[in-house]
Structure formats: structure tokens, C-alpha cells
Protein backbone atom coordinates (compact mmCIF):
# COMPACT_ATOMS: atom_id res chain seq x y z
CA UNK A 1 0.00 0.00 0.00
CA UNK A 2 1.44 3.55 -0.63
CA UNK A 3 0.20 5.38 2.44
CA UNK A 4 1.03 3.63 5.26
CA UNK A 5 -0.34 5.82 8.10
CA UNK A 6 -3.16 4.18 10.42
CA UNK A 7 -5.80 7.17 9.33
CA UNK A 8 -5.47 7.94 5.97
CA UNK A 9 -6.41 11.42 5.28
CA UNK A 10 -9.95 12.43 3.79
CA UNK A 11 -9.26 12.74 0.17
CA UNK A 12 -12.22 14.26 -2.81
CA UNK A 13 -12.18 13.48 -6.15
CA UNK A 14 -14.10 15.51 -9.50
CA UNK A 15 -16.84 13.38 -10.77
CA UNK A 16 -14.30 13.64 -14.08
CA UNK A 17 -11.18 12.87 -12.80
CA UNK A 18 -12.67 9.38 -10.88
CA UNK A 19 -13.71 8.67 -14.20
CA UNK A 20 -10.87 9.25 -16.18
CA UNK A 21 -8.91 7.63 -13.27
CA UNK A 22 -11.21 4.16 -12.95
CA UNK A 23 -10.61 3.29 -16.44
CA UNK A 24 -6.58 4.77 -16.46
CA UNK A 25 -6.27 2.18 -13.40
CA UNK A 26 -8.17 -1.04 -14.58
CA UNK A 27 -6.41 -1.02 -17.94
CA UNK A 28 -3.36 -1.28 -16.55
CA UNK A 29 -1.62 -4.67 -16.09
CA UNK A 30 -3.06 -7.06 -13.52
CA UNK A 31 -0.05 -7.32 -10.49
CA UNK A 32 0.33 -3.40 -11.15
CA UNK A 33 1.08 -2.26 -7.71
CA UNK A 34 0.42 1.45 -8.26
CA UNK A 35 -2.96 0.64 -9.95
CA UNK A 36 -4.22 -1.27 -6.97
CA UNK A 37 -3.29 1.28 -5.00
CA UNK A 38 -4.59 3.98 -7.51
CA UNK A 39 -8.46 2.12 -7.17
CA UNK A 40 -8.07 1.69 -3.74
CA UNK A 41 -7.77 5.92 -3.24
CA UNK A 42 -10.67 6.06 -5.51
CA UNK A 43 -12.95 3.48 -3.61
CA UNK A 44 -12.44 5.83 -0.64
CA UNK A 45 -12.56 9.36 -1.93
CA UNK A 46 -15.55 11.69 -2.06
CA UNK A 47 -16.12 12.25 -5.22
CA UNK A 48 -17.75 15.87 -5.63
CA UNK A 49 -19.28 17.75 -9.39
CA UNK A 50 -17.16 19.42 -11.53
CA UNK A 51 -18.47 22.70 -10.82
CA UNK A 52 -17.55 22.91 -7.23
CA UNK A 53 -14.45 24.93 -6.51
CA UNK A 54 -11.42 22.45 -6.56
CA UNK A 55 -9.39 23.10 -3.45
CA UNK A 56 -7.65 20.07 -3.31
CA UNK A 57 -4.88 17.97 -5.49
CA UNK A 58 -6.33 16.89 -9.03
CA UNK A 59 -5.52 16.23 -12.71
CA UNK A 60 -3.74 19.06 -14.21
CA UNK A 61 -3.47 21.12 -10.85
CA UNK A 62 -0.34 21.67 -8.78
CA UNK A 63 0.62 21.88 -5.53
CA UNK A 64 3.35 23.16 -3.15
CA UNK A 65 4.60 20.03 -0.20
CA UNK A 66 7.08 19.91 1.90
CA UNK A 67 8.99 16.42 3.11
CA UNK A 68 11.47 16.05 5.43
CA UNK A 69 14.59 14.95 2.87
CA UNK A 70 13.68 16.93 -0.06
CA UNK A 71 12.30 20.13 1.82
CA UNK A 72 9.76 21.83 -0.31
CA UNK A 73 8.83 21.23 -3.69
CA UNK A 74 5.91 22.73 -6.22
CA UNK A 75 4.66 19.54 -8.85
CA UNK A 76 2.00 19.48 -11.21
CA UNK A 77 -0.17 16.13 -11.16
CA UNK A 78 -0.86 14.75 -14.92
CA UNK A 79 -1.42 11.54 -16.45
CA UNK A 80 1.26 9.06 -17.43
CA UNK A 81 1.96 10.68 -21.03
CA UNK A 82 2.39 14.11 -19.69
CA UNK A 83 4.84 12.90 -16.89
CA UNK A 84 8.32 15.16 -17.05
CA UNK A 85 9.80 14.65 -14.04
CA UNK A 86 12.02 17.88 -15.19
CA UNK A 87 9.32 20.16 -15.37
CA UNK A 88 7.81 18.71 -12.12
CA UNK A 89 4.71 16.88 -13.88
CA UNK A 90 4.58 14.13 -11.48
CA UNK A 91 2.36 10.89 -13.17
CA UNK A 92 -0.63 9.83 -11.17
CA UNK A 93 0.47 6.45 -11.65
CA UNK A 94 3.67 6.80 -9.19
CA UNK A 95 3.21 6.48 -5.69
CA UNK A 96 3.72 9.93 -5.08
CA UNK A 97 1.17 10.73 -7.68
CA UNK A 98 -1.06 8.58 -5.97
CA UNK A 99 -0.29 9.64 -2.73
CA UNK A 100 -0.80 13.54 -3.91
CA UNK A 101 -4.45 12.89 -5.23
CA UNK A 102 -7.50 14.64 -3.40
CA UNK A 103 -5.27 16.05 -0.57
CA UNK A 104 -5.71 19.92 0.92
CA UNK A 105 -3.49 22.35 2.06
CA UNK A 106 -2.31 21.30 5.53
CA UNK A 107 -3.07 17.71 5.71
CA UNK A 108 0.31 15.65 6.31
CA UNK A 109 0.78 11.14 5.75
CA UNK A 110 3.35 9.08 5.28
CA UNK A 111 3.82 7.02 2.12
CA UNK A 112 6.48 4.57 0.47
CA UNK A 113 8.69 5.66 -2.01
CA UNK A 114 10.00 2.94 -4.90
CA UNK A 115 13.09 2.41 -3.39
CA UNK A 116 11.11 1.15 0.18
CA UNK A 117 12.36 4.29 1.90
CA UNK A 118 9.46 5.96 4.39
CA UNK A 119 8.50 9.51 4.14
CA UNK A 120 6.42 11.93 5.36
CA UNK A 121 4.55 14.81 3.40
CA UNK A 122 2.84 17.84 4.21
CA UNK A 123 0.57 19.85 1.75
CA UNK A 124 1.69 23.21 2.23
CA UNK A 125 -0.90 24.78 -0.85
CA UNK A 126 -2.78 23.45 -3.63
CA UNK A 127 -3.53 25.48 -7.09
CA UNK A 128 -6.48 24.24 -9.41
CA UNK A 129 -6.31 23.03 -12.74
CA UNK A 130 -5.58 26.02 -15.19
CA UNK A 131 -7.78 25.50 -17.55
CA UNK A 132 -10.90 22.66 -18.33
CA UNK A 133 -8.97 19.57 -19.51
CA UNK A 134 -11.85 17.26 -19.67
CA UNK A 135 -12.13 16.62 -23.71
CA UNK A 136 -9.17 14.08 -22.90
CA UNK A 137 -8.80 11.26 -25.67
CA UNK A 138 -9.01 8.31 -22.66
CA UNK A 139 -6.66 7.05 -20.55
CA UNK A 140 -2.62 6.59 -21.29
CA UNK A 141 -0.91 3.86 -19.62
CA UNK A 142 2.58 4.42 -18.45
């Protein structure tokens, strides 16, 4: 599991982004840790309209976090084909990604990173998407 805190924290999902992220997750490879983990978030979020004001991590919107051996650091979350780790477009299917999605400024957990390591993460702000995204051709695998 990525997070491995007792109490996860409350997490909300767009109605669009659950579904873009539902069928992003099942069509990847059976085994795939991250997808299990990636449908596990989902069964658990709230998932709230479109139109409501998006104060928390989602597609295409960035945010500003804080761990204790990188120190601060401002990433955009995007799916798998826009990942650039050099321009800080994290891919929701990492388990940082995962980790990120639905979180608000000030809510902290722990998670796994690939190389087993344990870390924890505070949200220090959260920006929405910049513009509508949602005419996306379907889901990209990594």
C-alpha cells in the first residue's frame, strides 16, 4: 500500500477525474502495484461535481509540499503521457502521484517511495487546474 499511516487522510475526487482515473487504473496490467493502490484511493474518496471549486490535489493542478529529505517542492499532477519529471509533472500512476491525489493544504501522511524508503509529506498549498482539460482522448498507460 502507498500510504502507510493508520488514518489515511480524507481525500475528494471531481466526478471527471474518478472517471478518467477508474478506467486509467483497470487497464493497466493485472499485479500493477500502483494501480491497486490507484483504485483503492478512488474506492475511498468523495467524489464531488465538476463545478464545485477544486481546493484540493487533481488532474492538471499543482501543488506546493514539503517532506522532510527533499524540503519543499511545487509539482504538477498529470497523467502518465504528460509525466516530465524535469518540469515537475509528477504521473498519477507513481506512488507519489497517488499519494498527492484529493489532498488539501495542511493535511500531512506518510507514504512509500519505490526504493522502500518511508516519508512523510505535508501539503503546504494546492492550485487548481488552469484551464478545463476534460475533452481528454481516454486514458494513457505508463
Amino acid at each position: 500500500m502507498t500510504k502507510q499511516s493508520p488514518e489515511k487522510p480524507a481525500i475528494r475526487v471531481t466526478q471527471t477525474d474518478s472517471n478518467r482515473l477508474w478506467m486509467l487504473a483497470n487497464a493497466s496490467d493485472k499485479g500493477n502495484e500502483v494501480a491497486d493502490d490507484l483504485l483503492a484511493e478512488l474506492e475511498r474518496a468523495t467524489v464531488v461535481p465538476d463545478s464545485d471549486k477544486v481546493d484540493f490535489i487533481s488532474l492538471g493542478g499543482s501543488a506546493v509540499y514539503a517532506t522532510e529529505s527533499q524540503g519543499e517542492r511545487q509539482v504538477t499532477l498529470v497523467l502518465p503521457r504528460d509525466a516530465d519529471i524535469a518540469h515537475e509533472r509528477v504521473s498519477i500512476m507513481t506512488p507519489v502521484g497517488v499519494a498527492l491525489l484529493g489532498l488539501s493544504a495542511g493535511q500531512s501522511f506518510q507514504w512509500k517511495t519505490r526504493d522502500g524508503r518511508m516519508e512523510t509529506l505535508t501539503i503546504i498549498s494546492v492550485n487548481p487546474p488552469p484551464f478545463d482539460d476534460t475533452d481528454d482522448d481516454g486514458p494513457s498507460a505508463a
